[in-house]
C-alpha atoms as a PDB file:
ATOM      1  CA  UNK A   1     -10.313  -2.162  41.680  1.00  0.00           C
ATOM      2  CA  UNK A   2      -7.304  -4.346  41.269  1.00  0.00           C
ATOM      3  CA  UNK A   3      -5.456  -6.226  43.989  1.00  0.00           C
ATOM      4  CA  UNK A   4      -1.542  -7.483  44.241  1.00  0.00           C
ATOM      5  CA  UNK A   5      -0.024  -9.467  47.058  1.00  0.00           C
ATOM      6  CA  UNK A   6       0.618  -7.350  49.936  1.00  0.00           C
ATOM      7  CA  UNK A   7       4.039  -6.816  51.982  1.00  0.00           C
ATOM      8  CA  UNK A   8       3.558  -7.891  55.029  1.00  0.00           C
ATOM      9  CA  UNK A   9       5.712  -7.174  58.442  1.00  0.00           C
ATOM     10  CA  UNK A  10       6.318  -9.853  60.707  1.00  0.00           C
ATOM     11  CA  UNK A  11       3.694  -9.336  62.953  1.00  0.00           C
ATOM     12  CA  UNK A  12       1.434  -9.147  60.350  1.00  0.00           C
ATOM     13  CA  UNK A  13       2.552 -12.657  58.807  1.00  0.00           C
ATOM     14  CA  UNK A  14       2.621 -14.073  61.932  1.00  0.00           C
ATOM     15  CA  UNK A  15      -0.859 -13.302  62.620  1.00  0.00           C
ATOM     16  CA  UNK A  16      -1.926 -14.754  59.404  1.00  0.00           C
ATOM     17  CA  UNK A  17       0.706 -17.720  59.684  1.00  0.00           C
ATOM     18  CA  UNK A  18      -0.749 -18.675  63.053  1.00  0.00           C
ATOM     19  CA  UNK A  19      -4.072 -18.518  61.478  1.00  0.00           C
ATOM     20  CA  UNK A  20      -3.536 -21.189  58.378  1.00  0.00           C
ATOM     21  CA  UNK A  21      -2.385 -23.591  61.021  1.00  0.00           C
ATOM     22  CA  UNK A  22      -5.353 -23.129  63.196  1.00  0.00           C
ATOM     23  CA  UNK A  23      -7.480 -24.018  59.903  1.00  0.00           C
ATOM     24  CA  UNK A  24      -5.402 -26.085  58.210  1.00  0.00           C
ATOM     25  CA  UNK A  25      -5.500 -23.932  54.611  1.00  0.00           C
ATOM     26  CA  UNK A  26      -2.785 -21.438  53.405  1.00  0.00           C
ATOM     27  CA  UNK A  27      -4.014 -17.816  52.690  1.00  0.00           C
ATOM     28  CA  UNK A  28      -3.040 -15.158  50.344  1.00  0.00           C
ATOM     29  CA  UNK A  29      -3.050 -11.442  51.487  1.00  0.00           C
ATOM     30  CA  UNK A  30      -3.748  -8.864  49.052  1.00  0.00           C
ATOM     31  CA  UNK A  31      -3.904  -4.926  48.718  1.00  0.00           C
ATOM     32  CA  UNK A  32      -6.186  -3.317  46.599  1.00  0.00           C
ATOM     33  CA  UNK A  33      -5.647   0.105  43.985  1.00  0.00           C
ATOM     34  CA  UNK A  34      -8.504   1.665  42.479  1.00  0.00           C
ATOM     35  CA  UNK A  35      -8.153   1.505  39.108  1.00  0.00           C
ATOM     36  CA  UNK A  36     -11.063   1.980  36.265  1.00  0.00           C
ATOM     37  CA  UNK A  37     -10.360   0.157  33.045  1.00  0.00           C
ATOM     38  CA  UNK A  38      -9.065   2.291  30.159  1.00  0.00           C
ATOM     39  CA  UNK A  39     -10.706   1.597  26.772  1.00  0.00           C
ATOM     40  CA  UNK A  40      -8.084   1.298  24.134  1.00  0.00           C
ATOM     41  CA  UNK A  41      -7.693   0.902  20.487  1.00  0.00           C
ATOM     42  CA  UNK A  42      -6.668  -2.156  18.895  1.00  0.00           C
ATOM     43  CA  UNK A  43      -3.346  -1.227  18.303  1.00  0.00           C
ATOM     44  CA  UNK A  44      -2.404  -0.306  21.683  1.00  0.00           C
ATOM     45  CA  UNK A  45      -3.707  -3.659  22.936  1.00  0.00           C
ATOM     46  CA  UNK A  46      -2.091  -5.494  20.818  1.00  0.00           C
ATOM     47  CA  UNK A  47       0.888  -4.001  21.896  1.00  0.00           C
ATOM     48  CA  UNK A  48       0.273  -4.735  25.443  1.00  0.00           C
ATOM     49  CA  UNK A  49      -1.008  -8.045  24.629  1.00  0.00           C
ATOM     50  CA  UNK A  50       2.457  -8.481  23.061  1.00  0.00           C
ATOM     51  CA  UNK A  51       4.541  -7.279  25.956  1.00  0.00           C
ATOM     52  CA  UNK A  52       2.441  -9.875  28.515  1.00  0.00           C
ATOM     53  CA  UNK A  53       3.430 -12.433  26.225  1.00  0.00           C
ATOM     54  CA  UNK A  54       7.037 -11.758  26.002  1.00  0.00           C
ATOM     55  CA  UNK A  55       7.234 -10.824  30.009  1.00  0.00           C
ATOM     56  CA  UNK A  56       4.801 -13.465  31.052  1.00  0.00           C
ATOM     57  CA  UNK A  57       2.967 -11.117  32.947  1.00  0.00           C
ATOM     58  CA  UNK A  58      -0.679  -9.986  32.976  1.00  0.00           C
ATOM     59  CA  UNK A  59      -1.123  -5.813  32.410  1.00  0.00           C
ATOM     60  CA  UNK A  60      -3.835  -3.691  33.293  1.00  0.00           C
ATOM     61  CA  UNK A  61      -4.317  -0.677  31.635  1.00  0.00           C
ATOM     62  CA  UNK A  62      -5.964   2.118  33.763  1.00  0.00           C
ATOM     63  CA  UNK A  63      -6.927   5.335  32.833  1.00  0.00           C
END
């Protein structure tokens, strides 16, 4: 499982808006994907490892 921010609509924000100032914290929503790791040779890593670096980005590669 892997999780990015969601998209919200503005009831949906509001909702969560009206919720950090009851507590006093800010919140983060998130979706989540399935997604089972894929096992890969060194070479495509690197590759990928390479392509984070230059996009400053993290990558997940699922199968």
């Amino acid at each position: 499982m892997i999780y990015s921010l969601s998209t919200l609509d503005e009831q949906k924000l509001k909702a969560i808006q009206a919720l950090e100032q009851k507590l006093g914290k800010s919140l983060l929503a998130f979706n989540s994907y399935p997604c089972d790791a894929a096992e890969l040779p060194s070479n495509d890593l690197s590759q990928i490892q390479q392509l984070e670096k230059d996009l400053g980005v993290v990558l997940v590669a699922c199968k």
